[in-house]
Every structure is written in C-alpha cells, then in structure tokens.
C-alpha atoms as a PDB file:
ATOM      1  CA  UNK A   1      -9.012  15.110 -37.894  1.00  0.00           C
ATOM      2  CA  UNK A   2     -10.814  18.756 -38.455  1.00  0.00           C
ATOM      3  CA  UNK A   3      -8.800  21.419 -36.747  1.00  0.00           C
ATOM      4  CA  UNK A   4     -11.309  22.708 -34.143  1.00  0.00           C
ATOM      5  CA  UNK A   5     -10.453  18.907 -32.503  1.00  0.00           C
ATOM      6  CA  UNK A   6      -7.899  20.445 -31.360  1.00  0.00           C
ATOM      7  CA  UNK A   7      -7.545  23.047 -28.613  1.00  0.00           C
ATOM      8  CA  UNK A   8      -4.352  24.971 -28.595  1.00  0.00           C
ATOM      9  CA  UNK A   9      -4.055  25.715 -24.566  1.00  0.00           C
ATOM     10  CA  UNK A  10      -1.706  28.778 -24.115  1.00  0.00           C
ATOM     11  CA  UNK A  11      -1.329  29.590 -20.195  1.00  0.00           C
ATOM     12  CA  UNK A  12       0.080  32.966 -19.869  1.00  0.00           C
ATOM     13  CA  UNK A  13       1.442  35.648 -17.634  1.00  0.00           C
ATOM     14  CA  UNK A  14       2.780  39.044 -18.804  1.00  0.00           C
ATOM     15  CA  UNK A  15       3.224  37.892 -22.036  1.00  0.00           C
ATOM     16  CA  UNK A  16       2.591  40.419 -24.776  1.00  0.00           C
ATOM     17  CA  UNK A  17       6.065  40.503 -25.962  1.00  0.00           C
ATOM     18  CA  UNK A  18       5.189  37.240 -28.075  1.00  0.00           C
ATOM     19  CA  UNK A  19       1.415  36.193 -27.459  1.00  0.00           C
ATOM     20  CA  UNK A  20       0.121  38.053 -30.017  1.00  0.00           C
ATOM     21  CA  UNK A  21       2.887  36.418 -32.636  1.00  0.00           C
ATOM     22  CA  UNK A  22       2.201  32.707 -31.286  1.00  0.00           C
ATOM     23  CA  UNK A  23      -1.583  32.735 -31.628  1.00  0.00           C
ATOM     24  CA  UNK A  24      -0.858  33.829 -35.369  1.00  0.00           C
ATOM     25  CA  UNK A  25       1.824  31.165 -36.022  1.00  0.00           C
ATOM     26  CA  UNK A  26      -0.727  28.668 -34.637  1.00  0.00           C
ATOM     27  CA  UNK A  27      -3.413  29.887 -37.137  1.00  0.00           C
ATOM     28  CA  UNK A  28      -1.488  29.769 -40.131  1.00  0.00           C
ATOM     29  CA  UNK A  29      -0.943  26.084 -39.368  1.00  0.00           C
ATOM     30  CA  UNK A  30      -4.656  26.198 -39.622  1.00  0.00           C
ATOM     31  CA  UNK A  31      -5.702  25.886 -35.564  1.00  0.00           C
ATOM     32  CA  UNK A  32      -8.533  28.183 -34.854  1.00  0.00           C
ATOM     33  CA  UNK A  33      -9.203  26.440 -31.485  1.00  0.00           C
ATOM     34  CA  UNK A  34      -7.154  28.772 -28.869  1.00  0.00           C
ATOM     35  CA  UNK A  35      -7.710  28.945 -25.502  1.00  0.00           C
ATOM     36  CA  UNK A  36      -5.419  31.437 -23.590  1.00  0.00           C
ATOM     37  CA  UNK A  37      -5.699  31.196 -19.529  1.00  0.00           C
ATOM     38  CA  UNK A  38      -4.329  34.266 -18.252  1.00  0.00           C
ATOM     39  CA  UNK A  39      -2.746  34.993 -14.852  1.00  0.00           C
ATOM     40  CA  UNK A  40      -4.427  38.774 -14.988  1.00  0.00           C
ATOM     41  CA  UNK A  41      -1.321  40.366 -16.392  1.00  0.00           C
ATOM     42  CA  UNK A  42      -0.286  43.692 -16.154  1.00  0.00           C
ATOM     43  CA  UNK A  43       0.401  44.258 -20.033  1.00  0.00           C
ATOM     44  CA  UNK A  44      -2.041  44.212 -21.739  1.00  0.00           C
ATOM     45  CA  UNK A  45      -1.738  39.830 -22.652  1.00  0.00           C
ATOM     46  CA  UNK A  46      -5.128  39.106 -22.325  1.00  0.00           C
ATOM     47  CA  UNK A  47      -6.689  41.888 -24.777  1.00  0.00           C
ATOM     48  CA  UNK A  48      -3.676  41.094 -27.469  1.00  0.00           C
ATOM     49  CA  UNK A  49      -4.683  37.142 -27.287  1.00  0.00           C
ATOM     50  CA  UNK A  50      -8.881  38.585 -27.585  1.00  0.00           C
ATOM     51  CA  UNK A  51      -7.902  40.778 -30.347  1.00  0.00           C
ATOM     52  CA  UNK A  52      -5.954  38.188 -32.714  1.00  0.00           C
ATOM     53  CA  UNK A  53      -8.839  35.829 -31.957  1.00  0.00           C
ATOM     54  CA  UNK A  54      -8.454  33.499 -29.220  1.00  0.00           C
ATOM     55  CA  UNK A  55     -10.385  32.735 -26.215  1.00  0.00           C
ATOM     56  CA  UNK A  56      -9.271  34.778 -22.922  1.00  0.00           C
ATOM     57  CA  UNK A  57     -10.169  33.107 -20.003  1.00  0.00           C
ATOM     58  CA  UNK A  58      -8.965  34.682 -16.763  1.00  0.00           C
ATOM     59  CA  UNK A  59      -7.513  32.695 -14.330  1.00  0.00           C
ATOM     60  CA  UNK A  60      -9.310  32.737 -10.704  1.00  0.00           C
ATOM     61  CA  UNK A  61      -5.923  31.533  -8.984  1.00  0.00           C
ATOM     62  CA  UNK A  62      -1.920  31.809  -8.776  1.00  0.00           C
ATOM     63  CA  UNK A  63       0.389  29.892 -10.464  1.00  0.00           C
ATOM     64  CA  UNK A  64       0.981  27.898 -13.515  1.00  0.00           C
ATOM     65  CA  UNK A  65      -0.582  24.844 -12.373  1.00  0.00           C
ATOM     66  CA  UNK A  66      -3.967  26.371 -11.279  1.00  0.00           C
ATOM     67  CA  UNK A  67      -4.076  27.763 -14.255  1.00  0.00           C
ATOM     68  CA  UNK A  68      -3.529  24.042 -15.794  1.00  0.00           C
ATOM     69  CA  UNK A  69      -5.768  22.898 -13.678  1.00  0.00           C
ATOM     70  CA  UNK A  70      -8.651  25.540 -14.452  1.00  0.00           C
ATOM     71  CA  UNK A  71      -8.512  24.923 -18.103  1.00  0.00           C
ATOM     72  CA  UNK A  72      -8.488  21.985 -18.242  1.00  0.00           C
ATOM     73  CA  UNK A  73     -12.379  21.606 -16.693  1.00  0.00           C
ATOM     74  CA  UNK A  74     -12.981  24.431 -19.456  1.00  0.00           C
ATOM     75  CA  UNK A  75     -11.728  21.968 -22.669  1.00  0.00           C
ATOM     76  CA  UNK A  76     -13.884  19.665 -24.296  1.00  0.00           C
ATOM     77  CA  UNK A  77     -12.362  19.298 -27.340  1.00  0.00           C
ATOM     78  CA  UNK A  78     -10.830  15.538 -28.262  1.00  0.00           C
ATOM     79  CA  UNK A  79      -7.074  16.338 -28.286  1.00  0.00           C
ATOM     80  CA  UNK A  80      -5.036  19.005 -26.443  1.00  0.00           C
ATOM     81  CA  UNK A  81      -2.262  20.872 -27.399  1.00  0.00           C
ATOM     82  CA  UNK A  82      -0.347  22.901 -24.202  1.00  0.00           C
ATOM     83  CA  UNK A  83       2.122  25.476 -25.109  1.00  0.00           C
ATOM     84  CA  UNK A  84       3.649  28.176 -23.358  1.00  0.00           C
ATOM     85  CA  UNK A  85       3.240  31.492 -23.890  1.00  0.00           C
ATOM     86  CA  UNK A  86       6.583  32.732 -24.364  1.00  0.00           C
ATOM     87  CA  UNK A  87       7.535  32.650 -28.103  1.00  0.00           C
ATOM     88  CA  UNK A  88       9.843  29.760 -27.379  1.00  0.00           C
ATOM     89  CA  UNK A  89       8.114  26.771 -29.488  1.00  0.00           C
ATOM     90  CA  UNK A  90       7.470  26.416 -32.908  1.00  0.00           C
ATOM     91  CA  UNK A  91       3.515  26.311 -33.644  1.00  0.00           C
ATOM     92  CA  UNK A  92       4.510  24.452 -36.883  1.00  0.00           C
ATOM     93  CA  UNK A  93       5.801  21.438 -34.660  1.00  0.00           C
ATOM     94  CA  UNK A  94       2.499  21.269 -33.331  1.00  0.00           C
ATOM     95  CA  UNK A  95       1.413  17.745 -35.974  1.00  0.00           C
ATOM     96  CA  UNK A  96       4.636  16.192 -35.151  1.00  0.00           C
ATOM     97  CA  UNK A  97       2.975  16.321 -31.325  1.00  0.00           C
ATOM     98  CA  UNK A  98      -0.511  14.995 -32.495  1.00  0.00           C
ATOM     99  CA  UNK A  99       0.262  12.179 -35.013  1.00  0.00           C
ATOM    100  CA  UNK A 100       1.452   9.742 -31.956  1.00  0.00           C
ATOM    101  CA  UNK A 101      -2.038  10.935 -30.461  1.00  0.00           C
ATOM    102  CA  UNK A 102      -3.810  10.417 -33.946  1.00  0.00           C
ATOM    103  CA  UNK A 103      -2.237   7.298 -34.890  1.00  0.00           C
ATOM    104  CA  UNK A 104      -3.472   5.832 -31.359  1.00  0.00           C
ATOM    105  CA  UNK A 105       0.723   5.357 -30.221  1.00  0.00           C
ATOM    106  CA  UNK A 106      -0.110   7.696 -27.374  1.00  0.00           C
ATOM    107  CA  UNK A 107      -2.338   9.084 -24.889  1.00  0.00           C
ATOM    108  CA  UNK A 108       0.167  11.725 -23.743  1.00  0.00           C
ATOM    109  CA  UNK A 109       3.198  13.161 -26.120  1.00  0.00           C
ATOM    110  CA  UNK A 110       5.782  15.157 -24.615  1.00  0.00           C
ATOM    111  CA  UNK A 111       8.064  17.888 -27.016  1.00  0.00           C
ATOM    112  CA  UNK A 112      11.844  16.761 -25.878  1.00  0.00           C
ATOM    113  CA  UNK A 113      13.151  20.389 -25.842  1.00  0.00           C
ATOM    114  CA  UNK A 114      16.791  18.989 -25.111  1.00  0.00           C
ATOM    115  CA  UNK A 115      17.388  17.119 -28.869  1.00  0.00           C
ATOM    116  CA  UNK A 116      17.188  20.359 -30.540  1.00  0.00           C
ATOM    117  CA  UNK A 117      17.824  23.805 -27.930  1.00  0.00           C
ATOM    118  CA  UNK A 118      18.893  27.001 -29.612  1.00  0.00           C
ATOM    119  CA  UNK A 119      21.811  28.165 -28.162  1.00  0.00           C
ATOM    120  CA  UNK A 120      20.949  31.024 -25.082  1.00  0.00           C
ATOM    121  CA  UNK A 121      17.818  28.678 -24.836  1.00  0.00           C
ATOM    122  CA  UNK A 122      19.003  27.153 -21.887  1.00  0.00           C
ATOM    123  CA  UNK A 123      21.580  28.851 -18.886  1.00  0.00           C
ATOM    124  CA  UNK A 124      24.212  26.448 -18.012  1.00  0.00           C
ATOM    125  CA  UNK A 125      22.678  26.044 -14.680  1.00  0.00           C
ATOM    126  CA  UNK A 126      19.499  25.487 -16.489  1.00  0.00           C
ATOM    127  CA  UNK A 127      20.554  22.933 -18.757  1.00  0.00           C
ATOM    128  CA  UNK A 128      22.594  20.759 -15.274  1.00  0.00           C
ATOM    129  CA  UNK A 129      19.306  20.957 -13.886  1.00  0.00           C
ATOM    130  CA  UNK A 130      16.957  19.606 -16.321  1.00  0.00           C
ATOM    131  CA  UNK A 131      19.156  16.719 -16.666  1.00  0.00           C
ATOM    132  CA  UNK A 132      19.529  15.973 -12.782  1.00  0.00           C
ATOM    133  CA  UNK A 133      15.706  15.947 -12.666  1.00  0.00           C
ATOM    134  CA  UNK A 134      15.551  14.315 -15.436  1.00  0.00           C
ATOM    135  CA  UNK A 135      17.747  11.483 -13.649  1.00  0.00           C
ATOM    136  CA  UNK A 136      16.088  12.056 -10.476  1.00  0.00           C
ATOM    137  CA  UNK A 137      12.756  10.853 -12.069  1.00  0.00           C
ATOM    138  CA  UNK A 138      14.005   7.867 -14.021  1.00  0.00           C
ATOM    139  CA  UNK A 139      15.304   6.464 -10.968  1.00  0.00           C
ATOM    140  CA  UNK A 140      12.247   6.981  -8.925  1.00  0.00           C
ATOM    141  CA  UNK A 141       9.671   5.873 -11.411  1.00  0.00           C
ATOM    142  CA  UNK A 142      11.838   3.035 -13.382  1.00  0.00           C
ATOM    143  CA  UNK A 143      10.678   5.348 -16.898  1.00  0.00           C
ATOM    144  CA  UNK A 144      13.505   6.797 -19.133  1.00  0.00           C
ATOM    145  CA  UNK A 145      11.919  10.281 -19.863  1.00  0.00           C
ATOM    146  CA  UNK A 146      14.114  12.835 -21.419  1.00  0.00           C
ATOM    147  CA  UNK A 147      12.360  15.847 -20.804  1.00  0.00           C
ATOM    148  CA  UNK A 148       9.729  16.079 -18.113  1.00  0.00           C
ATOM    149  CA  UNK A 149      10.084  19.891 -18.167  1.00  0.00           C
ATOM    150  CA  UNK A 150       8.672  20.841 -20.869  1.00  0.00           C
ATOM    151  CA  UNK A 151       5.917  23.367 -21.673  1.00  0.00           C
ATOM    152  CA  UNK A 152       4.989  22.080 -25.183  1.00  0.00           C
ATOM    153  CA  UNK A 153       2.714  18.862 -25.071  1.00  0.00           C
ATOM    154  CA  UNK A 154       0.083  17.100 -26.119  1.00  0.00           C
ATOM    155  CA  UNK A 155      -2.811  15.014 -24.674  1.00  0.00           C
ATOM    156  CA  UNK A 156      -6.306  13.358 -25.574  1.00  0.00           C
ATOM    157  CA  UNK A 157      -9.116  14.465 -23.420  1.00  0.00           C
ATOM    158  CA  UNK A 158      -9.666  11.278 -22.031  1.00  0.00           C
ATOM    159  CA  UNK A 159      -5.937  11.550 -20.850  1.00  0.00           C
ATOM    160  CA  UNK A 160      -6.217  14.803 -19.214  1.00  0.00           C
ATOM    161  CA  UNK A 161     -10.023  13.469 -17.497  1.00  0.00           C
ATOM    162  CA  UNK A 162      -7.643  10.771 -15.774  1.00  0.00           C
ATOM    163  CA  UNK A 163      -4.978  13.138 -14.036  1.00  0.00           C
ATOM    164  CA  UNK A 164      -5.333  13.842 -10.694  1.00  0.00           C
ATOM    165  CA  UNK A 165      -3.499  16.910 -10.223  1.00  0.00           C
ATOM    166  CA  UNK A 166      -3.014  19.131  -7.312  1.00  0.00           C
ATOM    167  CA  UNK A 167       0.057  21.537  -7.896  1.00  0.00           C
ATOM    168  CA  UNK A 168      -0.356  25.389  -8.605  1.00  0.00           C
ATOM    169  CA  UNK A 169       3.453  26.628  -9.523  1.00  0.00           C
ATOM    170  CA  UNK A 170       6.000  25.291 -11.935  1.00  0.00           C
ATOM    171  CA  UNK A 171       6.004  21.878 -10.968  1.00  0.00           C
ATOM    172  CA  UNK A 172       2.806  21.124 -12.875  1.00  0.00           C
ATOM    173  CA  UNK A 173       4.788  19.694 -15.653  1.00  0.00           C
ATOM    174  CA  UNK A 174       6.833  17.391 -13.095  1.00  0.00           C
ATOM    175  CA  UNK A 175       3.250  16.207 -11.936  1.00  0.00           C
ATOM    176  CA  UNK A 176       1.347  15.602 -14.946  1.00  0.00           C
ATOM    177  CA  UNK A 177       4.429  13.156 -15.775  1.00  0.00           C
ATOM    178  CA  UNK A 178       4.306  11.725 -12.924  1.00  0.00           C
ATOM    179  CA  UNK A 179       0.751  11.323 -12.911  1.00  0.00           C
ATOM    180  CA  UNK A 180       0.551   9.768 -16.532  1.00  0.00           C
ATOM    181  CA  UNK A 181       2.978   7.025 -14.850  1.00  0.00           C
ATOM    182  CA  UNK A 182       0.862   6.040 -11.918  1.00  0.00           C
ATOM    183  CA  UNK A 183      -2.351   6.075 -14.342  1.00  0.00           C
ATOM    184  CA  UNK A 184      -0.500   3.347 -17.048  1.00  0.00           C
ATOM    185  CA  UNK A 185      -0.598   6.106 -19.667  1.00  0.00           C
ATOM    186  CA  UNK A 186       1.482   5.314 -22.765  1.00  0.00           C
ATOM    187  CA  UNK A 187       3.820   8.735 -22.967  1.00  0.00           C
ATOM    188  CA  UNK A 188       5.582   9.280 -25.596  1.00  0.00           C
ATOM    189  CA  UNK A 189       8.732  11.515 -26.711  1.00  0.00           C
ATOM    190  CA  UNK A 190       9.141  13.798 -30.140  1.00  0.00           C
ATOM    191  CA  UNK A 191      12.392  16.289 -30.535  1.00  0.00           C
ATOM    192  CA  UNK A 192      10.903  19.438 -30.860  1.00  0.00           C
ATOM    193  CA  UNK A 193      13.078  22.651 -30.860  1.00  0.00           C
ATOM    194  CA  UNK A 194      13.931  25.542 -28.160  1.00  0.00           C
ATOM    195  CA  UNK A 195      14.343  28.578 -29.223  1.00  0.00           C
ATOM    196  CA  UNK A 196      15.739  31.649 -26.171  1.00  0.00           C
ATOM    197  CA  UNK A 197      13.230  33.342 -24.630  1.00  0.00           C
ATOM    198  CA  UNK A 198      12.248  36.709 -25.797  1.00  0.00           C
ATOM    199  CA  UNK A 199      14.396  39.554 -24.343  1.00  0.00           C
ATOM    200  CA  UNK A 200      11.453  41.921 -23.880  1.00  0.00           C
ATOM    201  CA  UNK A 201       9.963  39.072 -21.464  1.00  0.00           C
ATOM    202  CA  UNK A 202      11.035  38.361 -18.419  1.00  0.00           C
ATOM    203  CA  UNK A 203      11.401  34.566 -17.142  1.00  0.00           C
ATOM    204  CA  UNK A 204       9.082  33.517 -13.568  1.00  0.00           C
ATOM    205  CA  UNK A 205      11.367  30.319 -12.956  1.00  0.00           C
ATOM    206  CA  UNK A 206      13.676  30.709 -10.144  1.00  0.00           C
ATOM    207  CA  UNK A 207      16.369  27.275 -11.238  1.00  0.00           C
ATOM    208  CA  UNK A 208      17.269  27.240  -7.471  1.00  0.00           C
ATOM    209  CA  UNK A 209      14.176  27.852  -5.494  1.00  0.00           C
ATOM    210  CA  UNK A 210      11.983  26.255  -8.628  1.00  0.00           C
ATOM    211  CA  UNK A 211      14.126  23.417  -8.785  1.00  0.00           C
ATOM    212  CA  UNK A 212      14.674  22.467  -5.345  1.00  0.00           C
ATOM    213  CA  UNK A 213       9.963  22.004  -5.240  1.00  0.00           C
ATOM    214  CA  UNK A 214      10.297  19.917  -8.784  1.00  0.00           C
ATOM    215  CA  UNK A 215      12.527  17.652  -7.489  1.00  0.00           C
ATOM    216  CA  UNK A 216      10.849  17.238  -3.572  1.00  0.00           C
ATOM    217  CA  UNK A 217       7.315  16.784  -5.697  1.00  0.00           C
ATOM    218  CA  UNK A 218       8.610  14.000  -7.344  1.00  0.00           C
ATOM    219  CA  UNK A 219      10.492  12.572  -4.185  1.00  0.00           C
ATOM    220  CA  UNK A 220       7.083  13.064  -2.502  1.00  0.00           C
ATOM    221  CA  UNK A 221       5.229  11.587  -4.967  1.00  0.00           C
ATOM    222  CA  UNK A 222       7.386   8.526  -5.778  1.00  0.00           C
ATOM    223  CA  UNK A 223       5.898   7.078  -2.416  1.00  0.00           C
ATOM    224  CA  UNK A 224       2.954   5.759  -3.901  1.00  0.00           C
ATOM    225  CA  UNK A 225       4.964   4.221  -7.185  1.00  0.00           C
ATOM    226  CA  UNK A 226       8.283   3.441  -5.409  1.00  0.00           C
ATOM    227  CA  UNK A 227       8.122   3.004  -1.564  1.00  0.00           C
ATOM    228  CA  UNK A 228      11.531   1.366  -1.704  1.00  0.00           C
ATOM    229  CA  UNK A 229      13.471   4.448  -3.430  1.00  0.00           C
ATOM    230  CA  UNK A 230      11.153   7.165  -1.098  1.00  0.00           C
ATOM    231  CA  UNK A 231      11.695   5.233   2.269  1.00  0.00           C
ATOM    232  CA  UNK A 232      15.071   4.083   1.003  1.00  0.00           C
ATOM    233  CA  UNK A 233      16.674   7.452   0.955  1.00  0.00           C
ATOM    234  CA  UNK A 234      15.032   8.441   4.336  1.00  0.00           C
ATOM    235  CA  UNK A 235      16.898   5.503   5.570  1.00  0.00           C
ATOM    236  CA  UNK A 236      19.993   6.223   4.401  1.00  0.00           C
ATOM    237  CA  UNK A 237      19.907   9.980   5.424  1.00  0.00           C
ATOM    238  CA  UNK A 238      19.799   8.301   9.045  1.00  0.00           C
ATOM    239  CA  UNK A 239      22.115   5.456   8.407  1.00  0.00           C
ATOM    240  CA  UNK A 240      24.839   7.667   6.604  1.00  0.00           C
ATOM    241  CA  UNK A 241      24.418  10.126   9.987  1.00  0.00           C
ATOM    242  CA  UNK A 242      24.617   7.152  12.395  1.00  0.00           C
ATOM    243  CA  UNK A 243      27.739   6.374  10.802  1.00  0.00           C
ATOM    244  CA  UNK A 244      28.838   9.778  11.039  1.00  0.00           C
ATOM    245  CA  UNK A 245      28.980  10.202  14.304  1.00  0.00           C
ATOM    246  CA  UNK A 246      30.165   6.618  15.104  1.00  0.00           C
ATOM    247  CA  UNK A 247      33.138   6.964  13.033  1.00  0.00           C
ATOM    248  CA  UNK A 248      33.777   9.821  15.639  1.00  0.00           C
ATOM    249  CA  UNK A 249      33.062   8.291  18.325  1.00  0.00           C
ATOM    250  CA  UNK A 250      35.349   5.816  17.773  1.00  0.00           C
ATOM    251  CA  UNK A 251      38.040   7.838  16.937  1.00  0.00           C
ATOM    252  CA  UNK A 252      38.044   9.338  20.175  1.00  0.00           C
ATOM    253  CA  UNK A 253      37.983   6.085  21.795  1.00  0.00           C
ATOM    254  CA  UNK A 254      40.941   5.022  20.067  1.00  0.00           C
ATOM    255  CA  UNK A 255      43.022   7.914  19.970  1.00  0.00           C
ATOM    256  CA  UNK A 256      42.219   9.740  23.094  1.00  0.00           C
ATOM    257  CA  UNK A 257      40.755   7.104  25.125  1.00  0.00           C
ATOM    258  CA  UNK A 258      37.422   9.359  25.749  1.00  0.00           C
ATOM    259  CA  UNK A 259      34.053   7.794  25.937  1.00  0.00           C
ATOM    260  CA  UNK A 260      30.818   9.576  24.757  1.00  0.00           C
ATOM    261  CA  UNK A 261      28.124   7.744  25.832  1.00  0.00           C
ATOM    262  CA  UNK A 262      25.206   9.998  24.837  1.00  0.00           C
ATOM    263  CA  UNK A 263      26.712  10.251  21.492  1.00  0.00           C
ATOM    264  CA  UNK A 264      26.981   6.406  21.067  1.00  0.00           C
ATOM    265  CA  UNK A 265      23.504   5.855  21.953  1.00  0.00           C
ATOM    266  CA  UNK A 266      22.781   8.233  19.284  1.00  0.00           C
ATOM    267  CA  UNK A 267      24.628   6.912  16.735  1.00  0.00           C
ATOM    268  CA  UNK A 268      22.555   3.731  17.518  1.00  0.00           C
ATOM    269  CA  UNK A 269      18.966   5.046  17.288  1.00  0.00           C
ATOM    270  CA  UNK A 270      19.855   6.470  14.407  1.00  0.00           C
ATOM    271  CA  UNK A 271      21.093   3.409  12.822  1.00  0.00           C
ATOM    272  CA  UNK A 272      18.397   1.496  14.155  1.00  0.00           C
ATOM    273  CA  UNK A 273      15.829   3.996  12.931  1.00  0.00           C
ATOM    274  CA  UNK A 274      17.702   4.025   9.254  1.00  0.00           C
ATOM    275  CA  UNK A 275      17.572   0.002   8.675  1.00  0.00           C
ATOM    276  CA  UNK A 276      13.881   0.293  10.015  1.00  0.00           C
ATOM    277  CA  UNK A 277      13.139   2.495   7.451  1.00  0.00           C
ATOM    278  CA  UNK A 278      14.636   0.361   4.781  1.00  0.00           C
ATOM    279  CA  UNK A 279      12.141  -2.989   6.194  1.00  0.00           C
ATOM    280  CA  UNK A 280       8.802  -0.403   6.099  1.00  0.00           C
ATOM    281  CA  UNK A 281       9.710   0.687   2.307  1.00  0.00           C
ATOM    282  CA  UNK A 282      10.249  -3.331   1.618  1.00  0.00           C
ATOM    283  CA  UNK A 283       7.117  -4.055   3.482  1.00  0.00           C
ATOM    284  CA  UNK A 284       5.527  -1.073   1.586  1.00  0.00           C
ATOM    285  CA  UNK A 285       6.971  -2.034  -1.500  1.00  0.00           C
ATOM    286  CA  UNK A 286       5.598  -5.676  -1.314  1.00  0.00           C
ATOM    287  CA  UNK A 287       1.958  -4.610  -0.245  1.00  0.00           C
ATOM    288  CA  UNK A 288       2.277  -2.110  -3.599  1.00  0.00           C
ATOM    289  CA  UNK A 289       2.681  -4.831  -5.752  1.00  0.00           C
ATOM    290  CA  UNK A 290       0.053  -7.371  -4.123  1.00  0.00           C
ATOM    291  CA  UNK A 291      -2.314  -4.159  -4.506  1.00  0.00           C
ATOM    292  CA  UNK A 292      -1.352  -4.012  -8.315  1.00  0.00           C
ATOM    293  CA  UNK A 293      -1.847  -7.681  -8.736  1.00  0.00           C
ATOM    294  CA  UNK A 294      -5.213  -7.859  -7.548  1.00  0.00           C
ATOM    295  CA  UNK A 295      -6.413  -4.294  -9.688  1.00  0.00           C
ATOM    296  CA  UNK A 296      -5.328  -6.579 -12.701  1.00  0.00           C
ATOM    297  CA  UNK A 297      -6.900  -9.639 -12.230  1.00  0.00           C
ATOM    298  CA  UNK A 298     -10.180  -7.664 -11.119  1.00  0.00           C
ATOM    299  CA  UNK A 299      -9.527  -5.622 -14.890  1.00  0.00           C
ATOM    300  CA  UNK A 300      -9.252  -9.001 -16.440  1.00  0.00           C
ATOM    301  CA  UNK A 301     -12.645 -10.415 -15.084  1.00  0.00           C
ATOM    302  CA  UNK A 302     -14.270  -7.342 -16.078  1.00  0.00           C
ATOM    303  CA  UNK A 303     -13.239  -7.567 -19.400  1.00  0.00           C
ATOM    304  CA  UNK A 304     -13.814 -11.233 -19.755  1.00  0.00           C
ATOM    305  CA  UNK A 305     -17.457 -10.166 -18.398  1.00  0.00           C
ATOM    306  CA  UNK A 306     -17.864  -7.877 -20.968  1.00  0.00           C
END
C-alpha cells in the first residue's frame, strides 16, 4: 500500500487548539493524504490545517454529518481514514485501523474507544450513555458492536460508495453503523485509545439532547432491519398504557363500586391497538425476510451467470 492510498479525513469545527498538532502526528506516520472539511470556524482552523499542509475544504452545510457527507463525494482515494479533529486519537493507531481493510477482513473498521479511555476521557454520564446505545443497537440490529460512537474509523471507498446516508449532526456515526448493517458490510472492531479532550477546546455534544436523536435514529431506522423490535415497542407503549388505566379502573370497581365507562373503553382501544401493532411488525417482519430470500437467490443466479 503507498501512503497517498490513503486519505486521512479530519472534519472540523473550531479546532485550532489541536488541528495543527494532529495533521503533524499523521505525517510523521508518513500520511501526506489529508483532507480537512471545515465547518467555517471562527479560529483560525482552516488556515492552521492549509498551513501544515493539508487540504481545506469548506463545508457548504451544518453539522457533522453534512460535512461527512460532503467529503465523502470529494475522496477518491482507495481506503479512508475518518478522525476527529479534536486531539483525542492517536495518529500512530491509524495501521492498526487499515490492516483489517488491507488484509481484505473488512470493508469497514471501527476504533473501540471504550477498551482503552484515558481517564477524564469520558464524563460519567458520557460513559452510561455510550453503553445504553451501545445496547440499544445490539438489540435492534441482532450485531454485538462495542462502540458505534466513535469518531476514529476506517473504510474502503467502495464501502463508503455503498452508504446511503442522510443525517447532518452527531448521529452520523450511529448511521454509518447502521447503514454498514443493512448493506451486509463485514465491520470490524480494533481497541484504539481515548485520550480527554483538549481543555482549550470546547466539546459540541450535548449527552442529553445528542443522545436522546442517536438513539430515536436508530429506533427509526431499525424499521427496515427489525420491524418486530420497531413495531414491537410501539405496541407495548400502548399495551403497557391500556393496562395502566385498567388496573385503575378496576380498582375503583372493586373498592368503591364506581364505574368509568369512557375510561374502560379506552383502556380497550388501546389494548386492541397495542396487540395490532405487535401482528403488523410480525406481518412486516415475515414479508422482510421473504424480500431477503428472493435478493439472494436473484445474487446467486447472477453469479452462476457470470
């Protein structure tokens, strides 16, 4: 592999606390390939990256994922190598990303920030919630991933050419996973470490408000992998409120002789609705896999064509 194979994608916003460092680490590990999408920040980011030699592309859009998005039209070179900006990956852990690429293990490798974290790398809360989305994820998409969350990966460019993607803020990560699933990509794990984030840069996640759209995009996007688990937990948001307000409803019966007969009816359609939910995620669930049946026997008579 020659080194300009490899583009080193840095997306970055206010930055310049640690850009100029990063792009310097990666060189010394002999990457000369940098492209650095910038969110038109306010200190000066984009002229350190130009200055220590990298290519400054500004970014036409908001967020991290348009960013994503944008630059990855831009790349052409064979394997990618996404990083964030903020000083807290190690550019020498870079190969340990590409061999599973190189050695054709992998068409997508993820750095699994939570085998080796500095400590003041992750906040408590932080730390709860990575591993509740985590768990979130594995149980909507059947795949034990450790780290979906992470900044520091690496792809092939026929990987990247696959993904549809769609989100502009911090969920990009969350969707790229998910969107490696749903296109059979082989993903694969490597412990990378996590080192706290620079104290002269300030952090853009929000853990609550952040946290609360990673976990809805992969509930919402589970529906096309998983109808059971997305319909499923409609259902049981209505069944588990049916029951609710049954339980009272009979209570009062017994105990104080008073009928409610709106509530009752209620506590029916709600029911009703619930358990009708749960037969249009089965029905769902077994028109999913008739679907994937019939994409594999039509890949199989391709390739016996060919």
């Amino acid at each position: 592999m020659n080194s300009t194979d490899v583009c080193i994608l840095i997306p970055t916003l206010n930055e310049a606390a640690t850009i100029g460092q990063l792009i310097k680490d990666f060189k010394q590990e002999g990457f000369s390939n940098i492209l650095v999408i910038d969110g038109n920040s306010k200190d000066g980011t984009g002229q350190i990256a130009e200055a220590e030699g990298a290519k400054v592309v500004m970014q036409t859009g908001k967020g991290k994922g348009q960013a994503m998005i944008q630059a990855f039209e831009l790349i052409e070179s064979p394997y990618i190598i996404m990083v964030d900006g903020d000083g807290t990956y190690l550019a020498r852990e870079a190969r340990s990303l590409l061999r599973p690429l190189l050695e054709d293990s992998a068409d997508h490798v993820i750095g699994n920030r939570l085998e080796n974290y500095s400590k003041g790398a992750f906040t408590r809360l932080n730390l709860v919630g990575n591993h509740l989305i985590n768990m979130f994820f594995d149980v909507a998409y059947g795949v034990k991933l450790k780290d979906i969350l992470s900044g520091y990966r690496a792809f092939t460019l026929e990987s990247v050419k696959e993904l549809e993607l769609n989100k502009t803020g911090f969920e990009i990560e969350t969707e790229i996973s998910v969107e490696c699933i749903l296109k059979k990509q082989r993903v694969e794990e490597v412990p990378i470490t996590y080192l706290p984030r620079s104290k002269k840069g300030a952090t853009k996640l929000n853990p609550v408000k952040d946290g609360f759209r990673i976990g809805s995009t992969i509930y919402r996007l589970a529906k096309m992998h998983n109808p059971m688990f997305y319909f499923g937990i409609i259902g049981s948001i209505f069944i588990l409120t049916g029951l609710f307000t049954g339980i009272f409803v009979v209570i009062e019966w017994w105990s104080r002789d008073i009928t409610h007969n709106q509530l009752s009816v209620l506590t029916t359609l709600l029911i009703v609705f619930g358990l009708q939910m749960y037969i249009f995620g089965l029905l769902s669930d077994f028109i999913l896999t008739l679907h994937r049946q019939t994409v594999r026997l039509i890949m199989e008579q391709n390739k016996q064509k060919k």
